[in-house]
C-alpha atoms as a PDB file:
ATOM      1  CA  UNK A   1       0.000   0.000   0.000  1.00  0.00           C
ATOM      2  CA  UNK A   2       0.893   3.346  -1.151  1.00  0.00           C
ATOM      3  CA  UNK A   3       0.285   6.900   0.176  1.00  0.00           C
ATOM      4  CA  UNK A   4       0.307   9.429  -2.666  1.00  0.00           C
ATOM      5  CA  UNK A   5       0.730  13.744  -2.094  1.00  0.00           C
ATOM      6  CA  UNK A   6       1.110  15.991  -3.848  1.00  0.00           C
ATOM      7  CA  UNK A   7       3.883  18.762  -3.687  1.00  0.00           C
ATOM      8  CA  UNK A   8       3.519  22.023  -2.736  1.00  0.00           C
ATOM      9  CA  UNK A   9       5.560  25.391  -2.979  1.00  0.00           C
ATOM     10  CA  UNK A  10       6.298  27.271  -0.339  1.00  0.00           C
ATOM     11  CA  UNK A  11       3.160  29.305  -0.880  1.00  0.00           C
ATOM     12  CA  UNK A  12       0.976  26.127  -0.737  1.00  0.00           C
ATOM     13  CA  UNK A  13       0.489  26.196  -4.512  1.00  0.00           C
ATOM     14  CA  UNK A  14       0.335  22.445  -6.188  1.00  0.00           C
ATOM     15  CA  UNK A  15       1.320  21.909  -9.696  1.00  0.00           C
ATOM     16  CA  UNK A  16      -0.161  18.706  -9.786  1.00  0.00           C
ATOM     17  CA  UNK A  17      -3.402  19.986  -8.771  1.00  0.00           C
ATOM     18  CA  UNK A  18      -3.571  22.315 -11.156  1.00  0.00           C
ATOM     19  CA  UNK A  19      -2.595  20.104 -13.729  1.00  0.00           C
ATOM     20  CA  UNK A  20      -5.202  17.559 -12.738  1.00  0.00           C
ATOM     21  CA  UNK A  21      -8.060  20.267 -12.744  1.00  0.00           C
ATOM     22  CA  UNK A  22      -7.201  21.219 -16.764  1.00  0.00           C
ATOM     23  CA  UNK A  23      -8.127  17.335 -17.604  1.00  0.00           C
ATOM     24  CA  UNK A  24     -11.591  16.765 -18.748  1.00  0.00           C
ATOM     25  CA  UNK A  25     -13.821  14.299 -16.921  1.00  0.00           C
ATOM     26  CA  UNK A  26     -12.778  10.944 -18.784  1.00  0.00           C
ATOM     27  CA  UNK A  27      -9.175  12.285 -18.971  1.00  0.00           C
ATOM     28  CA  UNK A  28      -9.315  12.934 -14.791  1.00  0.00           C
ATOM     29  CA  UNK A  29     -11.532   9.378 -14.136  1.00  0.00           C
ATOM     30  CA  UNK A  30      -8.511   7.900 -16.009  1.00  0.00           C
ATOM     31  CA  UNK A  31      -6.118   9.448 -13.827  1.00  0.00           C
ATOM     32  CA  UNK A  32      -8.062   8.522 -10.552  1.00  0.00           C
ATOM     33  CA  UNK A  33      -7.832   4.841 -11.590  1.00  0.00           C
ATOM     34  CA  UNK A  34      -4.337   5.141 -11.556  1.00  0.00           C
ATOM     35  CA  UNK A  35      -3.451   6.608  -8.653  1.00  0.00           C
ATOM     36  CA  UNK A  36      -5.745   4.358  -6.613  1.00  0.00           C
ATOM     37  CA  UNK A  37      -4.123   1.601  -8.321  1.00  0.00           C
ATOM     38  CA  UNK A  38      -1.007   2.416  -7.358  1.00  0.00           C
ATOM     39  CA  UNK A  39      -2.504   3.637  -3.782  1.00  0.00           C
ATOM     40  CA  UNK A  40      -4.217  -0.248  -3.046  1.00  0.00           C
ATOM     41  CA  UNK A  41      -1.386  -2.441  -4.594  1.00  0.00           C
ATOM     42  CA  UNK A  42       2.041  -3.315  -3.191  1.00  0.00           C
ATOM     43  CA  UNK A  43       3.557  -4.551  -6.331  1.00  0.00           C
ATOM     44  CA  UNK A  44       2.508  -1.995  -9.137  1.00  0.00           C
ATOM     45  CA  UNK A  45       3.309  -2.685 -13.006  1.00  0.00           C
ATOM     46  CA  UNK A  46       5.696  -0.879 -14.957  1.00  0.00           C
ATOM     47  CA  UNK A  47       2.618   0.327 -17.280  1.00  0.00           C
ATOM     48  CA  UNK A  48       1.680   2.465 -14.529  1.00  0.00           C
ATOM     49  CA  UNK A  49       4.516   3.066 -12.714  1.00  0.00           C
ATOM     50  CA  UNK A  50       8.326   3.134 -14.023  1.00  0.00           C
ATOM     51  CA  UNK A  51      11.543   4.597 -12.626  1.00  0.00           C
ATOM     52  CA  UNK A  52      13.253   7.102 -14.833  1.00  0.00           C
ATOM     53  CA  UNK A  53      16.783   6.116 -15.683  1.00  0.00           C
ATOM     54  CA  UNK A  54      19.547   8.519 -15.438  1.00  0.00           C
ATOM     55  CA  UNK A  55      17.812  10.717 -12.255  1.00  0.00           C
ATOM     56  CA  UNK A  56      17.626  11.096  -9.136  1.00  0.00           C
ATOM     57  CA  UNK A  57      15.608   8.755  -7.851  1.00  0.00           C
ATOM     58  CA  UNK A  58      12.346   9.951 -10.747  1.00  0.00           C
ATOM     59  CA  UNK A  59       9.630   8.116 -11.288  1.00  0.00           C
ATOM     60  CA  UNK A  60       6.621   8.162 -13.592  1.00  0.00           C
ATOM     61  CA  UNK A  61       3.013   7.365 -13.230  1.00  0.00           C
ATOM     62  CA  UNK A  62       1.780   6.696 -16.602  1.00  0.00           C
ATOM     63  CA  UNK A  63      -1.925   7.248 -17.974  1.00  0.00           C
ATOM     64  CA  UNK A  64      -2.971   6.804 -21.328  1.00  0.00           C
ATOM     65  CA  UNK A  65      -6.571   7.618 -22.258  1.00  0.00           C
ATOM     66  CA  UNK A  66      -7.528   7.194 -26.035  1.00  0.00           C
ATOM     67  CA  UNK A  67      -4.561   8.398 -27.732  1.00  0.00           C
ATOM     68  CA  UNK A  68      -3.464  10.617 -25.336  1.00  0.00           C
ATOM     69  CA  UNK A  69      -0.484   9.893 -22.693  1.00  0.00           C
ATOM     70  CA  UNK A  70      -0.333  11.524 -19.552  1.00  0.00           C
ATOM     71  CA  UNK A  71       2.542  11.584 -17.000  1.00  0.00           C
ATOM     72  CA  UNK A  72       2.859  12.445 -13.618  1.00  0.00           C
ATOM     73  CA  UNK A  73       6.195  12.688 -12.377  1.00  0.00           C
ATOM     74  CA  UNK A  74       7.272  11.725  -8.428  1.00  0.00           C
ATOM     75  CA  UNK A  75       9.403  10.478  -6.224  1.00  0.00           C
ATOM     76  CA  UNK A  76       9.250   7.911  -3.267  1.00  0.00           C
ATOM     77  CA  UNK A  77       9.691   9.059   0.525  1.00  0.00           C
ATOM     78  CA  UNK A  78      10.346   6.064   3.100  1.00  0.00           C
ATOM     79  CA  UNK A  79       9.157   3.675   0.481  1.00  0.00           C
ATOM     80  CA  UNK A  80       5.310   4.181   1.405  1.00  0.00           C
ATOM     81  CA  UNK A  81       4.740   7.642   0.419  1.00  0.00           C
ATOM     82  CA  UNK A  82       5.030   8.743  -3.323  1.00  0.00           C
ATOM     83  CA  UNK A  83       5.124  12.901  -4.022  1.00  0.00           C
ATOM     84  CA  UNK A  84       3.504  14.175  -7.321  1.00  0.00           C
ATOM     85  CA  UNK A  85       5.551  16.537  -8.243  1.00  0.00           C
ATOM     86  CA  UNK A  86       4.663  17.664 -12.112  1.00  0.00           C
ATOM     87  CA  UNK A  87       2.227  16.433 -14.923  1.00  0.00           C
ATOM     88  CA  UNK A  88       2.171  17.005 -18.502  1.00  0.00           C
ATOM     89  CA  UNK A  89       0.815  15.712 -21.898  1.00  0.00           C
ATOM     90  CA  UNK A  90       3.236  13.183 -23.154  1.00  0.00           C
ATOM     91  CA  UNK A  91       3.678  14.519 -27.098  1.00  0.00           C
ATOM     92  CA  UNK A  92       6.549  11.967 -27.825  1.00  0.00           C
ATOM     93  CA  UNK A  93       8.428   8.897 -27.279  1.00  0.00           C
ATOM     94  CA  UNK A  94      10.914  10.362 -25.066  1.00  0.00           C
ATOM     95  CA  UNK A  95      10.093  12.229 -21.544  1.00  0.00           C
ATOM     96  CA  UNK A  96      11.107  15.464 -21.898  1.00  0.00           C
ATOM     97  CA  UNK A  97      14.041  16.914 -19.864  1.00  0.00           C
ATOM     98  CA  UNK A  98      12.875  20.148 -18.627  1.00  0.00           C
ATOM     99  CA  UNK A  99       9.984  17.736 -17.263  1.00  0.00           C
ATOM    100  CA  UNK A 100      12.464  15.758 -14.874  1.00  0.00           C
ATOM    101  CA  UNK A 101      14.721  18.252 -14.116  1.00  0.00           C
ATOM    102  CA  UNK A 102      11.218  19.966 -12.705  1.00  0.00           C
ATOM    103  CA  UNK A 103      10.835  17.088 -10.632  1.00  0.00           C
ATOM    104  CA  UNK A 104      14.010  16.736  -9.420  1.00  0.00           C
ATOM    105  CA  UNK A 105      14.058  20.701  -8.579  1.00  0.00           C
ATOM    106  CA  UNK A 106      10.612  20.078  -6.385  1.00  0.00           C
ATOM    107  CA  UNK A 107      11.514  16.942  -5.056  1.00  0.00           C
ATOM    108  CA  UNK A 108      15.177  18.584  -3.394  1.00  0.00           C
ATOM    109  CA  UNK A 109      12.974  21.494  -2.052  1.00  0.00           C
ATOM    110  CA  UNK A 110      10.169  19.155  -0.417  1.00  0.00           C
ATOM    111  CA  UNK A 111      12.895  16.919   1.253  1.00  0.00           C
ATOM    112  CA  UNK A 112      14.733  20.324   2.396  1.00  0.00           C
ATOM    113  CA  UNK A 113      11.621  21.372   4.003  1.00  0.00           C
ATOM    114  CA  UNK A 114       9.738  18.026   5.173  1.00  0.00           C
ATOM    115  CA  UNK A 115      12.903  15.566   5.662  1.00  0.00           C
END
C-alpha cells in the first residue's frame, strides 16, 4: 500500500493539482484509476509506474486515455509515500528533460523542508 501527495511550494500552490483540474472528466476518471491503483497495490506494473533512468531517484506514473499519454512525475519518501511533483501531456516517445529536471528541482525542495 501506497500513500500518494502531492507537492507544494512554499506558498501552498500544487502543480499537480492544477494540472489535474485542466483534464476533462474521462481524462481525470482515467487518472483517478491510476493513482488508486497504485494507492491499493504493493507490487505496481511498470505500465503504470516506471523509474526514470539517469535521475535522481524519478519516477513516472503513466496514464494513457484514447490516444493521449499523460505523465505524472514523483518520487518515493520512506518507500510508502510517493510525491507528485509535475504532470504534462506526453507529445513523444521520449520524456522530456525540462519535465524531470522539474521534478528533481521540487523533489530537493520538499525533502529540504519536510525531511
Amino acid at each position: 500500500m501506497h500513500e500518494i501527495r502531492f507537492y507544494k511550494d512554499t506558498k501552498g500552490n500544487s502543480p499537480i493539482k492544477d494540472f489535474l483540474e485542466k483534464l476533462n472528466s474521462k481524462q481525470a476518471q482515467k487518472v483517478t484509476w491510476v493513482l488508486n491503483l497504485i494507492e491499493e497495490h504493493e507490487n505496481i506494473p511498470k505500465t503504470y509506474l516506471k523509474k526514470m533512468v539517469n535521475t535522481d531517484n524519478i519516477w513516472e506514473v503513466r496514464i494513457n486515455s484514447g490516444n493521449n499519454a499523460y505523465r505524472l512525475m514523483c518520487f518515493r519518501y520512506k518507500n510508502k509515500i510517493i510525491v507528485l511533483t509535475n504532470g504534462f501531456h506526453k507529445k513523444s516517445q521520449k520524456t522530456p528533460r525540462n519535465e524531470i529536471l522539474l521534478a528533481e528541482k521540487r523533489k530537493a525542495d520538499w525533502l529540504r523542508r519536510f525531511k
